[in-house]
Protein backbone atom coordinates (compact mmCIF):
# COMPACT_ATOMS: atom_id res chain seq x y z
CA UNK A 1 -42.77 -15.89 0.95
CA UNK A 2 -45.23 -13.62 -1.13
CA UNK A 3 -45.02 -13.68 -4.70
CA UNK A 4 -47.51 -11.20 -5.90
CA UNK A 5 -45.71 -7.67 -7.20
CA UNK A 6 -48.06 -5.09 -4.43
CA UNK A 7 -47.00 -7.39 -1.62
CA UNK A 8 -43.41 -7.66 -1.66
CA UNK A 9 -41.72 -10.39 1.15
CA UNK A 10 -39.26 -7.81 1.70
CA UNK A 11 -39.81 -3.74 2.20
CA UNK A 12 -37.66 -1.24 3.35
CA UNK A 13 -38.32 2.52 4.07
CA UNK A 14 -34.81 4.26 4.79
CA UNK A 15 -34.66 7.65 5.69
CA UNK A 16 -31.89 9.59 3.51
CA UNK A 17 -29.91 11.70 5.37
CA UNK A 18 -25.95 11.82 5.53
CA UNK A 19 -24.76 8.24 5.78
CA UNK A 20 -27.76 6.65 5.79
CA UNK A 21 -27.42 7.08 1.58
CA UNK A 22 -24.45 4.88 2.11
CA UNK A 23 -26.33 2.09 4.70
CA UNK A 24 -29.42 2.01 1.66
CA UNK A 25 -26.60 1.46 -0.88
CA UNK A 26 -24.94 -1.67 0.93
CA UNK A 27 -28.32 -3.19 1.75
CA UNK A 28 -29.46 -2.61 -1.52
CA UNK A 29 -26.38 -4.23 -2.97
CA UNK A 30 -27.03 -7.59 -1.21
CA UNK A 31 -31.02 -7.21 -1.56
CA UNK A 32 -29.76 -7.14 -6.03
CA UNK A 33 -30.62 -10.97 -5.31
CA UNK A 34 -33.86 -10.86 -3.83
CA UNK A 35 -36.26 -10.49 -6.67
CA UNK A 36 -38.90 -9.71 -4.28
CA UNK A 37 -38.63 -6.76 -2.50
CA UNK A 38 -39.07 -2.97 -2.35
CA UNK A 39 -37.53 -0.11 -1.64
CA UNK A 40 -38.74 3.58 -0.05
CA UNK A 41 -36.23 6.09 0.24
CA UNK A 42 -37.01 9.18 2.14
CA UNK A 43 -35.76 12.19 1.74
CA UNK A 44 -34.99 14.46 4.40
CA UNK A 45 -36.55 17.74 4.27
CA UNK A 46 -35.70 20.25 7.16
CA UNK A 47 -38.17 23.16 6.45
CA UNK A 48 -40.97 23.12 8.04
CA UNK A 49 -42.98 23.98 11.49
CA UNK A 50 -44.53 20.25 11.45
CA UNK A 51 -41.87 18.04 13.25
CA UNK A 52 -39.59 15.57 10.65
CA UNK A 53 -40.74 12.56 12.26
CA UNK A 54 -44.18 13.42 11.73
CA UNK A 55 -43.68 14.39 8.44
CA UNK A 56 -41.42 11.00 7.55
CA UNK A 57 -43.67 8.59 9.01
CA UNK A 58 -46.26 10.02 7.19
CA UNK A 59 -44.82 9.73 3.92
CA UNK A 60 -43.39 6.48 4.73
CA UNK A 61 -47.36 5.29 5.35
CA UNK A 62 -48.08 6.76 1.63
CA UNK A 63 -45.68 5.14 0.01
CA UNK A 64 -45.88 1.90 1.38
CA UNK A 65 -50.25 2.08 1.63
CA UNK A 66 -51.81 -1.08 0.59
CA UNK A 67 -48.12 -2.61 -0.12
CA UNK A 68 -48.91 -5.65 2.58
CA UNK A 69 -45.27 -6.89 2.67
CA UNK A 70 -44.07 -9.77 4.41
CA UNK A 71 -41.86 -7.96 6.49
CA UNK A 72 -41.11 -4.06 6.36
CA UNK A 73 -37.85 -2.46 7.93
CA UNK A 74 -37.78 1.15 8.95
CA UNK A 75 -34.43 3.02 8.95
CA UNK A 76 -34.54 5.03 10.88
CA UNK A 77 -36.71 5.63 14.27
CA UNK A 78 -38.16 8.74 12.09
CA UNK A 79 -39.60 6.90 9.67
CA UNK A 80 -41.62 4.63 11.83
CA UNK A 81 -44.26 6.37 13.95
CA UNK A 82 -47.32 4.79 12.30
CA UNK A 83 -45.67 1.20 11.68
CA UNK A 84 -48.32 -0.70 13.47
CA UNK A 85 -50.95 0.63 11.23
CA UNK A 86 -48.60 1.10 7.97
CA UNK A 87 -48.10 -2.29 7.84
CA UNK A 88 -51.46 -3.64 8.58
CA UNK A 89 -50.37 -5.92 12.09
CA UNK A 90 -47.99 -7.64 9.82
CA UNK A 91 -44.12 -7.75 11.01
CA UNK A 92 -41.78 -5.33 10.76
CA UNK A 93 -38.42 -4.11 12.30
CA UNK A 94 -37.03 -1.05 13.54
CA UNK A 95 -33.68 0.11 12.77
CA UNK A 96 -31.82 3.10 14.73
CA UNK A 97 -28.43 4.61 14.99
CA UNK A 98 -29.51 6.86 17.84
CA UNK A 99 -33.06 7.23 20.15
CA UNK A 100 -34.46 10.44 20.20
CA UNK A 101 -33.63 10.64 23.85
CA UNK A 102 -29.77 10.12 23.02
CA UNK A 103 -30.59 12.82 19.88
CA UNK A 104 -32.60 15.08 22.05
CA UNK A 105 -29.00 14.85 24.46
CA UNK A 106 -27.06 16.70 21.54
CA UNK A 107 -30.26 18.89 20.41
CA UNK A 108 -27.93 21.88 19.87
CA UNK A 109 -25.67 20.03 17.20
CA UNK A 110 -28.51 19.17 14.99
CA UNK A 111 -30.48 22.09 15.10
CA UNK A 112 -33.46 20.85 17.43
CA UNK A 113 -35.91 22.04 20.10
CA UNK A 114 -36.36 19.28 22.57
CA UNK A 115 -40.21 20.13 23.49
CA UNK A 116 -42.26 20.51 26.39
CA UNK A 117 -41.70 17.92 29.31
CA UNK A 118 -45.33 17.31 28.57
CA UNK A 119 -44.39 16.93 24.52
CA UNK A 120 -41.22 15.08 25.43
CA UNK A 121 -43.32 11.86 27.71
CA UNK A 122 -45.50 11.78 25.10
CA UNK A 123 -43.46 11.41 22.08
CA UNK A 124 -41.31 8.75 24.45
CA UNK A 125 -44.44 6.93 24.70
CA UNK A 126 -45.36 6.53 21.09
CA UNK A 127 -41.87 5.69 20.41
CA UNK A 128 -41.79 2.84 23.13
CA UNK A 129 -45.26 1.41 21.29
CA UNK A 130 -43.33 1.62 18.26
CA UNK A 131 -40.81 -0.44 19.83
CA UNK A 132 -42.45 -2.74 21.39
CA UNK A 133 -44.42 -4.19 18.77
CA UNK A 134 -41.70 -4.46 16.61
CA UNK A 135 -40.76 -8.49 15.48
CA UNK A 136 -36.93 -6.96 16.16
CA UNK A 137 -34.80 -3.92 16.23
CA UNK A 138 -31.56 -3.32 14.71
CA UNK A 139 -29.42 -0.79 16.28
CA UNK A 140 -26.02 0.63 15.48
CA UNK A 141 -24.68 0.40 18.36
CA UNK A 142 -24.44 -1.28 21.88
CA UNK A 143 -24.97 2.35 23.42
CA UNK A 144 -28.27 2.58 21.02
CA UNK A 145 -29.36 -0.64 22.30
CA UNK A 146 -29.07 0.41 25.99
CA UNK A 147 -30.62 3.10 25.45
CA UNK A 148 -33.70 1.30 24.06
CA UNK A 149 -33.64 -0.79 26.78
CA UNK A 150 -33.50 1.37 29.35
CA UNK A 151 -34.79 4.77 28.31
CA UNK A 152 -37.93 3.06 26.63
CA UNK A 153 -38.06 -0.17 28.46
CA UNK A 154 -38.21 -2.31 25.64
CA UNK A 155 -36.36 -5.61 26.88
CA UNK A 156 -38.19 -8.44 25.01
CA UNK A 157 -37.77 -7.43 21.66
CA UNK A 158 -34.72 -9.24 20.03
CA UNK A 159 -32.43 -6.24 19.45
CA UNK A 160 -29.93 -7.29 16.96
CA UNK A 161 -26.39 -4.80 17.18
CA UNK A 162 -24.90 -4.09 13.69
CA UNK A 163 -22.62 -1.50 12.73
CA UNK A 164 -23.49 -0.35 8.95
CA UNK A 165 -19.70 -1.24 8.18
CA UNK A 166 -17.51 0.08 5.47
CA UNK A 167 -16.63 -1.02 2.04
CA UNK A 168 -13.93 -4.05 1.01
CA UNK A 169 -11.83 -1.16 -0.85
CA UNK A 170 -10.73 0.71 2.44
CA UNK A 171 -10.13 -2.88 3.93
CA UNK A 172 -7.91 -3.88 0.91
CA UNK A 173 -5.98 -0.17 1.16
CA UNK A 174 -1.80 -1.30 1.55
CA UNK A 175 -0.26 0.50 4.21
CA UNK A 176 3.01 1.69 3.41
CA UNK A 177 5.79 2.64 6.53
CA UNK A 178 5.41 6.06 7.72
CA UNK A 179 8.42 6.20 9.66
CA UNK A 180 10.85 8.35 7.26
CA UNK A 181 8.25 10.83 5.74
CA UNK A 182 6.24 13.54 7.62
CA UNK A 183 2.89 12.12 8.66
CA UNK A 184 -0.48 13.02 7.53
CA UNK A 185 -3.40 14.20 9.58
CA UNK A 186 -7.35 13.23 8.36
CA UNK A 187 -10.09 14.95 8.46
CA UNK A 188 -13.32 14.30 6.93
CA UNK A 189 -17.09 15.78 8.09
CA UNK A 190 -19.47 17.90 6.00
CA UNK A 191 -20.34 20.26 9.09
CA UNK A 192 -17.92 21.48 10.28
CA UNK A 193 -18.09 23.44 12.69
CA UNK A 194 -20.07 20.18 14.61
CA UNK A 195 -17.33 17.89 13.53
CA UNK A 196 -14.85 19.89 15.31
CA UNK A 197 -12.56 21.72 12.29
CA UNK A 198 -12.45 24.62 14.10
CA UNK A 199 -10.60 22.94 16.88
CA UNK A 200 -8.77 20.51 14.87
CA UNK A 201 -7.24 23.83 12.64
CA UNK A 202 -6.42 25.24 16.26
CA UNK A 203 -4.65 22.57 17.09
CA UNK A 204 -2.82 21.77 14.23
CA UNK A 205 -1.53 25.02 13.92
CA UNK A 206 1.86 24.75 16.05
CA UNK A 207 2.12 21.05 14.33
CA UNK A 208 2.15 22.60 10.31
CA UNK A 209 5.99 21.82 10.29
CA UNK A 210 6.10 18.66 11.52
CA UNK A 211 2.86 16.97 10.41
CA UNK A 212 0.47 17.85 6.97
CA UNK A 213 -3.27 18.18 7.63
CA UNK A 214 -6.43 16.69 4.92
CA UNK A 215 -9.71 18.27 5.52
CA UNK A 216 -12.39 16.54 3.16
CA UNK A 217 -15.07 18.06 3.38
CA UNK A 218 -16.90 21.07 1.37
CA UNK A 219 -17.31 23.59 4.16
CA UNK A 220 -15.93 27.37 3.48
CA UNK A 221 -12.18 27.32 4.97
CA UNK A 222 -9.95 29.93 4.16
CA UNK A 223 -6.11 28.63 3.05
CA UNK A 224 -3.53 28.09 5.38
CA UNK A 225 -0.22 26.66 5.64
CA UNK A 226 0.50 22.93 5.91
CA UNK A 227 -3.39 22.14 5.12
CA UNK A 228 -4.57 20.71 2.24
CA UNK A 229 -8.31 21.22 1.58
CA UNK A 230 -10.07 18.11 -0.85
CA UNK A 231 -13.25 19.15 -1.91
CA UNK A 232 -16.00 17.23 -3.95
CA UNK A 233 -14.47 13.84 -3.11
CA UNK A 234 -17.38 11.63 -3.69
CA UNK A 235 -17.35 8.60 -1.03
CA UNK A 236 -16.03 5.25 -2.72
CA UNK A 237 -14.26 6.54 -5.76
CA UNK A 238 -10.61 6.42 -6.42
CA UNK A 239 -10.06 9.88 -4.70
CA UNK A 240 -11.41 8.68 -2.01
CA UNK A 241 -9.66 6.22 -1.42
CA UNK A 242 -6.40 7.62 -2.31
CA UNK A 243 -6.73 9.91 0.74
CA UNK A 244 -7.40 6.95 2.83
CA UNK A 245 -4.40 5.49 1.63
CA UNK A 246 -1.84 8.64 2.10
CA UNK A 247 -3.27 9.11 5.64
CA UNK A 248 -1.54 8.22 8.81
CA UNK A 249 -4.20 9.57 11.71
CA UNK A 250 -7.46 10.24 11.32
CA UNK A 251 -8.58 12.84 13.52
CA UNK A 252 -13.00 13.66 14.67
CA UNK A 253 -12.76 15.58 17.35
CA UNK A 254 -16.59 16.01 16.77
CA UNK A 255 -19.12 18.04 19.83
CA UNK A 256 -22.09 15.99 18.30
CA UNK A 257 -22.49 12.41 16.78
CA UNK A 258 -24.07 9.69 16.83
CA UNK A 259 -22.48 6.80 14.69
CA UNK A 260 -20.14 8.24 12.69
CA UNK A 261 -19.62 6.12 9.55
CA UNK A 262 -16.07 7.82 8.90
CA UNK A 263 -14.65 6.33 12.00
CA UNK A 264 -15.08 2.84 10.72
CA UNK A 265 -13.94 3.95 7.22
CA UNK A 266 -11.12 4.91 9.16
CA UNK A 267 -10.57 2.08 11.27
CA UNK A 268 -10.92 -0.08 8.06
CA UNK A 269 -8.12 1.44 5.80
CA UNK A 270 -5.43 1.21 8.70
CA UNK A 271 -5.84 4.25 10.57
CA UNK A 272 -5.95 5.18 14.17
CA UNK A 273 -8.64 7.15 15.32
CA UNK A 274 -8.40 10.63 17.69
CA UNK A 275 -11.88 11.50 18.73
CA UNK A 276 -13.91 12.31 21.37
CA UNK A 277 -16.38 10.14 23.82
CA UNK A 278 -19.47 11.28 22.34
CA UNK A 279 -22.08 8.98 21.01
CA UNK A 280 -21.26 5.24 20.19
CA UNK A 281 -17.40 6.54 19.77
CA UNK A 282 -15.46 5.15 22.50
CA UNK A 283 -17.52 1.92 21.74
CA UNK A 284 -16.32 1.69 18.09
CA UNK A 285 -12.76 2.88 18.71
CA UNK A 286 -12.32 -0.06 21.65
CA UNK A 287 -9.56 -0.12 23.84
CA UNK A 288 -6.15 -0.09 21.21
CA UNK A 289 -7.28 1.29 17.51
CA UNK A 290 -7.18 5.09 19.00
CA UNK A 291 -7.49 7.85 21.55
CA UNK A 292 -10.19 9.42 23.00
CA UNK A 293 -10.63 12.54 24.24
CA UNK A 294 -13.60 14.28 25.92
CA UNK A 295 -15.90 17.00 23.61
CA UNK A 296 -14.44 20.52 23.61
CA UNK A 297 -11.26 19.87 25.43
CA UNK A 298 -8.97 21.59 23.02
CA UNK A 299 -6.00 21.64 25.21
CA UNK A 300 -6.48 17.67 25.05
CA UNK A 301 -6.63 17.74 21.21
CA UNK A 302 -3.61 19.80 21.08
CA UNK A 303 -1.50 17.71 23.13
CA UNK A 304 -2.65 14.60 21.99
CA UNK A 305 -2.08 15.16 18.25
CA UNK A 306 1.41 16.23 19.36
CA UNK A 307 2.60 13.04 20.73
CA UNK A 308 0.77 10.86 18.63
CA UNK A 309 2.54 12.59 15.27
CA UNK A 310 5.66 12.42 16.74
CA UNK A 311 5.07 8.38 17.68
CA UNK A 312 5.03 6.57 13.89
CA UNK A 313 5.66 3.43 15.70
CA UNK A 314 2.77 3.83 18.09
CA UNK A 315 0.34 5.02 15.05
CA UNK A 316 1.19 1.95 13.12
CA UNK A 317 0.34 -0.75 15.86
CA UNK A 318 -3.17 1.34 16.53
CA UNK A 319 -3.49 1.32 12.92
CA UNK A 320 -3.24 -2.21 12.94
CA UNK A 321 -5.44 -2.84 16.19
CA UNK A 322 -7.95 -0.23 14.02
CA UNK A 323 -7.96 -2.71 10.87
CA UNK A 324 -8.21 -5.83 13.01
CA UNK A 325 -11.20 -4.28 15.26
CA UNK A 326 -13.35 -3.35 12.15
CA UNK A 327 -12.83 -6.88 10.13
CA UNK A 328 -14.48 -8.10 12.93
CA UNK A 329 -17.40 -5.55 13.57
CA UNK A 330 -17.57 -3.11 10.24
CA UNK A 331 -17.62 -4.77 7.17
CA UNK A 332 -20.68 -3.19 5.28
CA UNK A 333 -21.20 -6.48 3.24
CA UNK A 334 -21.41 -9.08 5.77
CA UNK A 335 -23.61 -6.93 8.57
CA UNK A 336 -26.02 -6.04 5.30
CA UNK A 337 -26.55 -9.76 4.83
CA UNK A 338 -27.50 -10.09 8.47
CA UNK A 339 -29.76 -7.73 8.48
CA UNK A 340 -31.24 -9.41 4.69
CA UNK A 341 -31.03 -13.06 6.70
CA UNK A 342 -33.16 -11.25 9.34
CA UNK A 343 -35.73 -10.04 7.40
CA UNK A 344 -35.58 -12.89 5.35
CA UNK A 345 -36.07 -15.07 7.83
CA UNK A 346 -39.09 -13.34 8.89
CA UNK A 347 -40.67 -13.23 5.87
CA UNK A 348 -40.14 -17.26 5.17
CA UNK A 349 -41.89 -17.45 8.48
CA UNK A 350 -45.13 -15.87 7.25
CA UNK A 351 -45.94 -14.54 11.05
CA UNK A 352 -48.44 -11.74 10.79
């Protein structure tokens, strides 16, 4: 591998938006033993008539000019426009919770134009080169990784599928019978009114005597009865956790989303997931940890949450499946140490 400090065997540029903060931590947690590396963090910056990815891949090429690394990884798409010439021909890899043509799908949930059909062929172009000169691509998700197959066409790079995983505390969270005490409904999302709170509130509403209702998140939401609002909770500390722990349903019944780290945060404290088939969603719920429901259908959210809250039993088994699903897929740790082993092992290779 290289040695010398402005060529590092191991760079990353991670965009820092929402949970990607959380992916950089864990990667950066299990990179603490790699002497030699680097790390870019970009930070997202919504204000301007030049488009983000432009403006990202841009000042990813600044900060990483002259650098010469090994291997660089690029988190996400945004970030990545001008890899082939950021990185001087050597390797690198692409890492993606969505495409833009799975983003562009959702465009009025995130506050974006999808642009001329003209605009739109070319950017899918540029992205595809991207792609396929990649040494390997990292995506969240199975439904990402279709996507990139079929959408862009890009079938011969390795494409390696890794959830970003959540931390050992939720896993380690005792769950305690629920049976003889009024269950608790979870919600956590910093938007929302894209998350779905207005929906979830509507639908909780002829449920406040028979269920309680957790809304983390900092949004503007006035009072009511039966809900308890938990602002300022800062992801991984004790709060956190607690409210994890008291939960018996988590409940995203979100219009928009890609990847939605909460779901496996959910999944690995014990709780069943309600949600809706949007995004990777029905893929990381699976067949027994949870319910699905489609986008929008409130009369579905309604009567869903009605049986479920009224079916302890049936939440603790899903609970259970929910646990058992994410020790296998989510666990932050272990899928950050693939992704190190990958770029590791492209570095020891030396392959420019």
């Amino acid at each position: 591998m290289a040695t010398s400090a402005n060529r590092p065997a191991i760079s990353l540029v991670i965009e820092q938006t929402l949970g990607h903060r959380t992916h950089t931590q864990n990667i950066e947690q299990v990179l603490a033993t790699h002497s030699n590396h680097a790390l870019h963090r970009i930070e997202y910056g919504a204000d301007s008539r030049v488009p983000w990815a432009l403006r990202a891949s841009a000042l990813a090429w600044r900060k990483i000019r002259g650098e010469r690394a090994a291997v660089t990884f690029f988190h996400t798409q945004c970030v990545s426009l001008f890899a082939p010439l950021a990185t001087w021909g050597r390797p690198y890899v692409v890492s993606l919770d969505a495409t833009p043509i799975q983003v562009d799908s959702m465009a009025r949930w995130y506050n974006h134009e999808p642009g001329s059909p003209l605009a739109e062929r070319a950017k899918r172009e540029w992205y595809r080169s991207v792609l396929l000169r990649a040494r390997a691509i990292v995506a969240w998700s199975e439904w990402a990784a279709t996507s990139i197959r079929e959408d862009y066409g890009v079938r011969d790079v390795p494409i390696e599928v890794l959830h970003p995983g959540a931390p050992e505390s939720l896993f380690a969270i005792e769950r305690a019978p629920s049976e003889n005490r009024r269950p608790t409904i979870l919600f956590v999302g910093g938007d929302f009114e894209r998350k779905g709170g207005p929906s979830l509130l509507r639908a909780f509403e002829p449920l406040r005597d028979l269920a309680n209702l957790v809304i983390m998140s900092d949004a503007s939401i006035e009072p009511r009865p039966g809900v308890v609002l938990a602002r300022g909770v800062r992801a991984g500390s004790e709060e956190h956790r607690r409210i994890f722990a008291e939960a018996d349903l988590f409940c995203l019944p979100t219009l928009g989303d890609c990847t939605p780290l909460v779901i496996g945060e959910a999944m690995a404290a014990g709780l069943p997931v309600l949600t809706t088939r949007i995004g990777s969603n029905e893929e990381s719920v699976g067949g027994e940890a949870g319910v699905l429901i489609e986008p929008g259908d409130d009369a579905a959210l309604a009567a869903t949450l009605a049986t479920l809250v009224s079916d302890p039993q049936r939440l603790r088994a899903m609970g259970d499946a929910a646990r058992a699903r994410a020790s296998r897929l989510m666990r932050a740790e272990r899928n950050a140490e693939r992704i190190v082993a990958l770029l590791a092992g492209i570095a020891g290779r030396g392959d420019a």
